[in-house]
C-alpha atoms as a PDB file:
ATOM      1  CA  UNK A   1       6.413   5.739   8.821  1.00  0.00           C
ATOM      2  CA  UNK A   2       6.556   5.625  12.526  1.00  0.00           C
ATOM      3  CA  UNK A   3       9.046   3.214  14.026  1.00  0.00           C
ATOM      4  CA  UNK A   4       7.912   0.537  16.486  1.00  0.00           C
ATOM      5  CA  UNK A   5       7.454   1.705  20.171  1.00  0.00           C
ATOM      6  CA  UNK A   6       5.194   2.856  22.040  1.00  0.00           C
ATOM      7  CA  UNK A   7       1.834   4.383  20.097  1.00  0.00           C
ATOM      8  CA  UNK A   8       0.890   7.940  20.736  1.00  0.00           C
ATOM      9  CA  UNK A   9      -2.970   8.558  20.707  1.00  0.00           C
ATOM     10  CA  UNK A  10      -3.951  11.866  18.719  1.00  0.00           C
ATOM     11  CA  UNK A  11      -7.837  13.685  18.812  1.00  0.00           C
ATOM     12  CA  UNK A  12      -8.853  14.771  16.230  1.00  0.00           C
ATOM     13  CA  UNK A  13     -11.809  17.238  16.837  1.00  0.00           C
ATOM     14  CA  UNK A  14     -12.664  18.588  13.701  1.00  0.00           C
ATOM     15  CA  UNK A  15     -16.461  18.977  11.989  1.00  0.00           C
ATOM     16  CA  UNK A  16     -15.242  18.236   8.138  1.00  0.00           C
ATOM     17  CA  UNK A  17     -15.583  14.414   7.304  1.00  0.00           C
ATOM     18  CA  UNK A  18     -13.541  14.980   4.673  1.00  0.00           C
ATOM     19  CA  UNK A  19     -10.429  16.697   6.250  1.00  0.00           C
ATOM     20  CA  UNK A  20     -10.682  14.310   9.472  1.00  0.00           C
ATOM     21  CA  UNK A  21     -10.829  11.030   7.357  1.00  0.00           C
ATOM     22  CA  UNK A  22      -7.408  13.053   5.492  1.00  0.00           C
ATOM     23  CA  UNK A  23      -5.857  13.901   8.980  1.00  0.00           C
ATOM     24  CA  UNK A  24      -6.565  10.485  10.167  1.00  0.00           C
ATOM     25  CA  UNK A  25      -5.620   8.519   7.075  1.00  0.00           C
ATOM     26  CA  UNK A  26      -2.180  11.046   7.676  1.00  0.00           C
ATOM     27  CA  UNK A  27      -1.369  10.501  10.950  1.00  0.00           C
ATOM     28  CA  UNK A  28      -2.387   6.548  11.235  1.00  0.00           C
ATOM     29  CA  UNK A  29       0.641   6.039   8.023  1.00  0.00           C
ATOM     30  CA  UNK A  30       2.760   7.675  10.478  1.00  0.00           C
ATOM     31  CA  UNK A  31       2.050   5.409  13.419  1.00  0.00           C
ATOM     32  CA  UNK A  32      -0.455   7.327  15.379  1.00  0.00           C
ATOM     33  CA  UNK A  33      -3.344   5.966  17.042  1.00  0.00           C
ATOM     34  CA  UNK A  34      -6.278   8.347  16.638  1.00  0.00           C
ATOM     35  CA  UNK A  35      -9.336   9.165  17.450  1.00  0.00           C
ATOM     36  CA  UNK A  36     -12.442  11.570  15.762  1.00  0.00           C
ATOM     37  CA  UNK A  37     -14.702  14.356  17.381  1.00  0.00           C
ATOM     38  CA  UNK A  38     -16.830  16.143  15.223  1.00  0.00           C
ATOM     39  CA  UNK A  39     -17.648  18.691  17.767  1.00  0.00           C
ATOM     40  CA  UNK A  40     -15.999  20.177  20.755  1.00  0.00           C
ATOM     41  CA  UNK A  41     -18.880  18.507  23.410  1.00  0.00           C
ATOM     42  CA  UNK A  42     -17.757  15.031  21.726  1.00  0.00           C
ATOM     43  CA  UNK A  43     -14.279  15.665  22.413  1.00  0.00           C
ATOM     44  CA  UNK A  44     -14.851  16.687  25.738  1.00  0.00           C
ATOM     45  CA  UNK A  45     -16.848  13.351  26.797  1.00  0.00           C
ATOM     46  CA  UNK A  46     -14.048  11.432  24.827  1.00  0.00           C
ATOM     47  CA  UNK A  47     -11.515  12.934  26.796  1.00  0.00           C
ATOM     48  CA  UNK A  48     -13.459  11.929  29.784  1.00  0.00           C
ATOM     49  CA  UNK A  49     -13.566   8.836  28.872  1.00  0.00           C
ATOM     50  CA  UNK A  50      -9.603   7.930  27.704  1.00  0.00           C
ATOM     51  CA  UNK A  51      -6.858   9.885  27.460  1.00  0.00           C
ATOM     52  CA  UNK A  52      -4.700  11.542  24.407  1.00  0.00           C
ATOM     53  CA  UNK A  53      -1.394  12.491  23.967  1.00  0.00           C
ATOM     54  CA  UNK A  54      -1.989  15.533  21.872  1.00  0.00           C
ATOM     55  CA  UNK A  55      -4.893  17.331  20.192  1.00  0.00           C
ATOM     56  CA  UNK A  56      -5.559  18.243  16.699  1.00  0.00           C
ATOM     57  CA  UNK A  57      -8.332  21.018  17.019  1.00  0.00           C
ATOM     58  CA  UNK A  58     -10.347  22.617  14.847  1.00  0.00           C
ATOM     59  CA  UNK A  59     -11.334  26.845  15.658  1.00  0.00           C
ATOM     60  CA  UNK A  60     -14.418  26.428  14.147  1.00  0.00           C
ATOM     61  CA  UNK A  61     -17.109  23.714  15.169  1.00  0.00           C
ATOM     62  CA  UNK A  62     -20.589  23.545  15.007  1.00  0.00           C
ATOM     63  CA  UNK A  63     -21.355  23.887  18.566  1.00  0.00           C
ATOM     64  CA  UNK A  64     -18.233  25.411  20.672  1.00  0.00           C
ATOM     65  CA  UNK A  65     -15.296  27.253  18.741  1.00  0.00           C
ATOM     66  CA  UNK A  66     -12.088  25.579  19.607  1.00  0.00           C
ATOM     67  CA  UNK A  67     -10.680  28.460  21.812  1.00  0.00           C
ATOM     68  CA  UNK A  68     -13.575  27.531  24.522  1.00  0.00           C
ATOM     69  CA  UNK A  69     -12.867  23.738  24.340  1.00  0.00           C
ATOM     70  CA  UNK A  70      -9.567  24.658  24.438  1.00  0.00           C
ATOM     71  CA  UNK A  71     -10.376  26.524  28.061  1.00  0.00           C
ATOM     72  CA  UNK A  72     -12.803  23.357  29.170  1.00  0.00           C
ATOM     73  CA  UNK A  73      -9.508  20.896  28.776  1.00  0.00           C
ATOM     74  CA  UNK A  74      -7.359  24.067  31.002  1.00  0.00           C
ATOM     75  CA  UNK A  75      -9.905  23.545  33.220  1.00  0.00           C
ATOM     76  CA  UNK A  76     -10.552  19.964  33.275  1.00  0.00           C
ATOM     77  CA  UNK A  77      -6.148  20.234  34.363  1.00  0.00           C
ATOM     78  CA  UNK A  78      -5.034  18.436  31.444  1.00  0.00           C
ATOM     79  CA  UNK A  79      -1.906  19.156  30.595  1.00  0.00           C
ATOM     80  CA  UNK A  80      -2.244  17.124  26.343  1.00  0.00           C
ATOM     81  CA  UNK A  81      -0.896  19.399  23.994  1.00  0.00           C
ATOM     82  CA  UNK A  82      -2.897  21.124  21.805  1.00  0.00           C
ATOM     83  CA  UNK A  83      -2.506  22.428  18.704  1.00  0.00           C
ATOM     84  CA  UNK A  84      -5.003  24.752  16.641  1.00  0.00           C
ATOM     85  CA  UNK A  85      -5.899  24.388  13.186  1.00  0.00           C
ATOM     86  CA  UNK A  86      -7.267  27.501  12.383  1.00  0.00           C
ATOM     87  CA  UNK A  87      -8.463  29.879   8.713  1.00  0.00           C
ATOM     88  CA  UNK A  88      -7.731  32.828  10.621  1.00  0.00           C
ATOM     89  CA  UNK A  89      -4.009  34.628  10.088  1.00  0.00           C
ATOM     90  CA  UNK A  90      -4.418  37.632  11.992  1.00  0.00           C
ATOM     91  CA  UNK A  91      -2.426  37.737  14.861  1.00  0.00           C
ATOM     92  CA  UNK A  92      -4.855  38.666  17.318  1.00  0.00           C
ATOM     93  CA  UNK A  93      -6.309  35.252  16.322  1.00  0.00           C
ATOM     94  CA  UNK A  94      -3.230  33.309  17.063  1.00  0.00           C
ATOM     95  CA  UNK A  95      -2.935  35.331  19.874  1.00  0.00           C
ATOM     96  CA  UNK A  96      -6.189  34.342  21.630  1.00  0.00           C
ATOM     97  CA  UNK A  97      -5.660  30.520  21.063  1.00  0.00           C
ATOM     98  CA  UNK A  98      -2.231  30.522  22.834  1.00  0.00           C
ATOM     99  CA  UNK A  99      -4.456  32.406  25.579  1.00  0.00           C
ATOM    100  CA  UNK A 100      -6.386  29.505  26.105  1.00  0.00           C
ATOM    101  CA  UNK A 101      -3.883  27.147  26.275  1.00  0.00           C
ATOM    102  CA  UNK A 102      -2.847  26.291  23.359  1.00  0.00           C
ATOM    103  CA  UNK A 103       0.514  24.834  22.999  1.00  0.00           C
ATOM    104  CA  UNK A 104       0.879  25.678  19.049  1.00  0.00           C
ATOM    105  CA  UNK A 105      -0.824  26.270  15.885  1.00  0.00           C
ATOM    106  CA  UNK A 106      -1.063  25.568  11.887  1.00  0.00           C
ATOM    107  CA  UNK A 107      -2.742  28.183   9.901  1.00  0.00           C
ATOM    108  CA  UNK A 108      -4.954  26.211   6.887  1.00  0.00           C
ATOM    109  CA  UNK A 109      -3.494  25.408   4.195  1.00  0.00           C
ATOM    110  CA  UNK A 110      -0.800  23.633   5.715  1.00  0.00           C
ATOM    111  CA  UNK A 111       1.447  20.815   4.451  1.00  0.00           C
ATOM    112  CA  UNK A 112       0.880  17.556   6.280  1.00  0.00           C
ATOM    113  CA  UNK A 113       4.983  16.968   6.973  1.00  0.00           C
ATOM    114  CA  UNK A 114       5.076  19.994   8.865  1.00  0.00           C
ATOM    115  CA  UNK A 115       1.901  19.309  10.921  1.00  0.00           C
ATOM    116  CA  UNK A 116       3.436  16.011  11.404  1.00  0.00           C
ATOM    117  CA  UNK A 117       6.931  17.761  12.597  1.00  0.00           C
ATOM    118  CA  UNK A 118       5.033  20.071  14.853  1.00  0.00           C
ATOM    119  CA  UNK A 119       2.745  16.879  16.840  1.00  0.00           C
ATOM    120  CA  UNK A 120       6.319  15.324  17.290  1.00  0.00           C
ATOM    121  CA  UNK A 121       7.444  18.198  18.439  1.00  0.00           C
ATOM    122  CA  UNK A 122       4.893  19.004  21.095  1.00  0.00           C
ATOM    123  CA  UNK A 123       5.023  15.382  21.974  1.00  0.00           C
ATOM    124  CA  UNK A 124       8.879  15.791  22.869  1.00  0.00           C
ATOM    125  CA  UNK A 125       8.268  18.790  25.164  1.00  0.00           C
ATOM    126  CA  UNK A 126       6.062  16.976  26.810  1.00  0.00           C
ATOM    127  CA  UNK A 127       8.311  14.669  27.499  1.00  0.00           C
ATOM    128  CA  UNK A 128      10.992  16.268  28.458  1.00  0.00           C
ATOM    129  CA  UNK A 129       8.093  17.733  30.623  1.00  0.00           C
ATOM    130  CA  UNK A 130       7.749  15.119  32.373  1.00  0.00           C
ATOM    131  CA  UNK A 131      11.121  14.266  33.448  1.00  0.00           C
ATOM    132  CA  UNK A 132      12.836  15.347  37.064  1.00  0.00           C
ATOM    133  CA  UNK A 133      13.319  19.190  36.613  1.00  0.00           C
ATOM    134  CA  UNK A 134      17.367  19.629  37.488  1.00  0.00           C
ATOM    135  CA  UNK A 135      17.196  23.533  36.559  1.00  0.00           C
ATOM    136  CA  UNK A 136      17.632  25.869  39.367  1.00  0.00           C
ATOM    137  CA  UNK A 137      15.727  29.605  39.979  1.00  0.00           C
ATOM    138  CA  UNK A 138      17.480  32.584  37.909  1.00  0.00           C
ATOM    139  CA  UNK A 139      16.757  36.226  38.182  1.00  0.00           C
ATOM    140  CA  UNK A 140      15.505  38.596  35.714  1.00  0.00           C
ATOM    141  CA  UNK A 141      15.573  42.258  36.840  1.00  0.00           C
ATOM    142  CA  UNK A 142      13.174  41.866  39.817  1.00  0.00           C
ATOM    143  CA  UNK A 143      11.308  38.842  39.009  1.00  0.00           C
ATOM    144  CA  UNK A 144      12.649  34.841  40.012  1.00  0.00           C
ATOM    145  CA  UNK A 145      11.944  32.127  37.387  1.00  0.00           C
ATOM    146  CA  UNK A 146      11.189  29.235  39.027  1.00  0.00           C
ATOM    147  CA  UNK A 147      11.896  26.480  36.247  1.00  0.00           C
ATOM    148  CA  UNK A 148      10.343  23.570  38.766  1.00  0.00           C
ATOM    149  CA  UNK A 149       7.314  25.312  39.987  1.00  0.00           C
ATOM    150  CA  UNK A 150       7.156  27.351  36.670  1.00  0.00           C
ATOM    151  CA  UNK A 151       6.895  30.548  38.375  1.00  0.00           C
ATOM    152  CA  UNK A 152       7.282  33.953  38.178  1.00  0.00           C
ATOM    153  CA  UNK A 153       7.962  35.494  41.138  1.00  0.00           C
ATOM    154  CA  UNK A 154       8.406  39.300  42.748  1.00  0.00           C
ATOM    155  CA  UNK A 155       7.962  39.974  45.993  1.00  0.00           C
ATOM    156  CA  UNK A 156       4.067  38.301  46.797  1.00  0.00           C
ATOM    157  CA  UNK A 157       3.336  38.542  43.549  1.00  0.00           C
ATOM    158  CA  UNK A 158       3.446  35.649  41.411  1.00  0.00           C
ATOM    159  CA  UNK A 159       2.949  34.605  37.894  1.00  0.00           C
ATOM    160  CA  UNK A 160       2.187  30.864  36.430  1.00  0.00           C
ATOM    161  CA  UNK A 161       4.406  29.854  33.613  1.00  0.00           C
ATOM    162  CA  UNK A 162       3.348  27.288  30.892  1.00  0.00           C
ATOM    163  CA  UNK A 163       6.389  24.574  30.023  1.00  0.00           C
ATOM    164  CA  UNK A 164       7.111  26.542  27.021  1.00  0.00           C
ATOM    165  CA  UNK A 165       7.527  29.723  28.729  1.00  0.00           C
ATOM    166  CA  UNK A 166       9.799  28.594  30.864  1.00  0.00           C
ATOM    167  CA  UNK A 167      12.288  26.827  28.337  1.00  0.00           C
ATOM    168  CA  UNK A 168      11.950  30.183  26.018  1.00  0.00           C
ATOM    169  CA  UNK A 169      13.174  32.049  29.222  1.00  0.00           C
ATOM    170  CA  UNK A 170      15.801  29.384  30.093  1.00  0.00           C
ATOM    171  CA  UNK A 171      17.038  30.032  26.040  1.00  0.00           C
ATOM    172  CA  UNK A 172      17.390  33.794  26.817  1.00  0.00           C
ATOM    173  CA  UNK A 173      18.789  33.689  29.444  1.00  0.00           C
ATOM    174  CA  UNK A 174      21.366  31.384  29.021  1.00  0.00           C
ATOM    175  CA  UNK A 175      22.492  33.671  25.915  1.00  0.00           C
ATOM    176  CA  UNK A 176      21.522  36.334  28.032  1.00  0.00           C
ATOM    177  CA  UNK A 177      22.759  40.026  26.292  1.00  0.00           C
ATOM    178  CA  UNK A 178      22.507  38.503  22.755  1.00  0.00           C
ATOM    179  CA  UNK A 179      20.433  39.188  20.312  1.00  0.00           C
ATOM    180  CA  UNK A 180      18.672  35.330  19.505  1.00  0.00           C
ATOM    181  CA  UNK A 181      16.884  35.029  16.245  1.00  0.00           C
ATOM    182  CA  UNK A 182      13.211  33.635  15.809  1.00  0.00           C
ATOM    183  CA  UNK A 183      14.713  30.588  13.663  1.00  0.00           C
ATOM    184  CA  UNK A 184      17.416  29.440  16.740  1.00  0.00           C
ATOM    185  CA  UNK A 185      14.322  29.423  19.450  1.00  0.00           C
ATOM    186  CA  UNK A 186      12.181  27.454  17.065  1.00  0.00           C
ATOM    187  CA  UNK A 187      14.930  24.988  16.720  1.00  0.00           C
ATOM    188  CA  UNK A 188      16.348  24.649  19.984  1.00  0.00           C
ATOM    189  CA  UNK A 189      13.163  25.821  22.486  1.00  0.00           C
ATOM    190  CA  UNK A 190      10.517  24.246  20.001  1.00  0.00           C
ATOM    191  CA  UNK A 191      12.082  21.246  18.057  1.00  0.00           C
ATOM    192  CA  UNK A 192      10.628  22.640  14.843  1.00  0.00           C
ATOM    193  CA  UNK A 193      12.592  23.662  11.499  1.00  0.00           C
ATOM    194  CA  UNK A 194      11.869  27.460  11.129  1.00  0.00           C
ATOM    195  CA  UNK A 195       9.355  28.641   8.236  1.00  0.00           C
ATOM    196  CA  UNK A 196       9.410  32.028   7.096  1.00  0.00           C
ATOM    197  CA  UNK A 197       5.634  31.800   8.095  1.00  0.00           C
ATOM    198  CA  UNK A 198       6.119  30.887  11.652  1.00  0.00           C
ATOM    199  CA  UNK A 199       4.763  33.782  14.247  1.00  0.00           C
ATOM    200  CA  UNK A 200       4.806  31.038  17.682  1.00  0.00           C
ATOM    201  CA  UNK A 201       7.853  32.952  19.348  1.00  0.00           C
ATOM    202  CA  UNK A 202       6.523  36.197  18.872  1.00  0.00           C
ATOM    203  CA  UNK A 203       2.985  35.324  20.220  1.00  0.00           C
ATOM    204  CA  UNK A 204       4.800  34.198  23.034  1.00  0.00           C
ATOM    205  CA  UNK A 205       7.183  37.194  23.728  1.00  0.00           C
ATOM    206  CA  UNK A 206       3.728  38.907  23.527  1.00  0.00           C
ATOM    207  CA  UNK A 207       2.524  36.621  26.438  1.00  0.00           C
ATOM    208  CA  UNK A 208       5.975  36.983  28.558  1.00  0.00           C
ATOM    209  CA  UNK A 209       6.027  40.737  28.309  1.00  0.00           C
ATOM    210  CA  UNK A 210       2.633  41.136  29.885  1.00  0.00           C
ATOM    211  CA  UNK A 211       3.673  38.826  32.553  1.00  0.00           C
ATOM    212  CA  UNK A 212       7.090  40.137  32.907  1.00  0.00           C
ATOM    213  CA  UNK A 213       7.128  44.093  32.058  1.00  0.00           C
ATOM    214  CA  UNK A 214       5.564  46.775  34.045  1.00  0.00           C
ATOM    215  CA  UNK A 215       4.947  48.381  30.397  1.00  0.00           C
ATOM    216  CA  UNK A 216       4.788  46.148  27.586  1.00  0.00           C
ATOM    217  CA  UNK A 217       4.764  48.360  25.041  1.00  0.00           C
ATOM    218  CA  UNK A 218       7.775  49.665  26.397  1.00  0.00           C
ATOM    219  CA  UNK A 219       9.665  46.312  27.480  1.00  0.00           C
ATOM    220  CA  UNK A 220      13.065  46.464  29.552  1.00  0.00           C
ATOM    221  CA  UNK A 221      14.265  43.243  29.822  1.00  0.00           C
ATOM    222  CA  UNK A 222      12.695  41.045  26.725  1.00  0.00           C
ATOM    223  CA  UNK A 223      14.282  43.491  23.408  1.00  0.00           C
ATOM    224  CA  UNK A 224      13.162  43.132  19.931  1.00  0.00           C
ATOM    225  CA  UNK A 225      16.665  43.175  17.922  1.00  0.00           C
ATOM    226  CA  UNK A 226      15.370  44.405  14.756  1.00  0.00           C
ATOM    227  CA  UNK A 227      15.871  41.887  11.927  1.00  0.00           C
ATOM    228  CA  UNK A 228      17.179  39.162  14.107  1.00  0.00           C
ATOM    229  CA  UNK A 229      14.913  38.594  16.930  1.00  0.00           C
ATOM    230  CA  UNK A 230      14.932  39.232  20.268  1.00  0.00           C
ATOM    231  CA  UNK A 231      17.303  40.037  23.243  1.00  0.00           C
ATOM    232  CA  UNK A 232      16.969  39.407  26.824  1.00  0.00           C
ATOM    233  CA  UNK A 233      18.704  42.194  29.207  1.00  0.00           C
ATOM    234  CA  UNK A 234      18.623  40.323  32.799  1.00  0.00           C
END
């Protein structure tokens, strides 16, 4: 159970009475506050009307599917976490959610402790988020990283960064050269323990390369190392 302090408030936006009433039953043992949308127009007008401190939601709701209420909350500037609770393994799935802007996903069926782990994680990042950046710009081949402005930077051209892109390119480069696996970003970038399961860094070296490599397909400065995990050549 949660200890005393100050009371995060979660949405849930999710169409199944059952599996809300489970997530909230969950999450209120554990010292959230939290709050029910059965559709993603509900959770829109609730965010309207109060804030949250993360989001629980759902891909698949009877009126919007979560990766367009997912855009409506990018576009409303809200910068709550999110993270998807979607059927749907395939990558491409996983892929388009992150897209959107989400910050993470769970892939159903999933074990409550580690959906748990994951909202405390997102919640820490956030955090930390909101603290006085202290990092200063760094160089990658042509491109400046711009950890305060979260920017990417060559020339005139320039490139927004979510939080999590820039602390995944803050990891590599600080161990710059190395190969890094998948399980040490998850701990130290994410906050999570590392499942076998897990494919958040890769959907995000997906999202870096396009942003970073004139050929993604054929990246220069973010490697694969083959049964470890990636590399970053600066």
């Amino acid at each position: 159970m949660a200890s005393s302090g100050e009371v995060r408030r979660i949405l849930i936006v999710e169409d199944d009475p059952a599996v809300a009433l489970g997530l909230a039953d969950a999450l209120g043992f554990e010292g959230f506050e939290v709050v029910h949308a059965a559709t993603g127009e509900d959770a829109l007008l609730r965010l309207d009307e109060g804030s949250a401190d993360c989001i629980l939601l759902d891909v698949m709701l009877p009126d919007m599917n979560g990766y367009q209420v997912c855009e409506a909350v990018r576009r409303r500037n809200l910068d709550v976490p999110i993270l998807m609770l979607t059927a749907r393994a395939q990558e491409v799935d996983k892929i388009r959610g992150l897209d959107a802007g989400a910050d993470d996903y769970v892939t159903k069926p999933f074990a409550l402790g580690e959906l748990v782990a994951r909202i405390r994680a997102l919640l820490r990042r956030r955090d930390r988020a909101t603290r006085p950046p202290t990092s200063a710009p760094f160089r990658v081949g042509e491109w400046v990283i711009d950890p305060q402005a979260q920017t990417l930077t060559r020339g005139r051209s320039e490139e927004p960064l979510s939080y999590q892109e820039v602390e995944l390119l803050k990891y590599l480069y600080a161990h710059a050269g190395e190969p890094v696996s998948r399980e040490e970003l998850l701990e130290n970038v994410w906050g999570v323990a590392p499942t076998q399961s897990s494919r958040t860094v890769d959907n995000f070296i997906v999202k870096l390369r396009k942003k970073l490599e004139e050929r993604p397909d054929k990246p220069r400065h973010i490697l694969t190392a083959y049964g470890v995990g990636y590399k970053l050549v600066i």
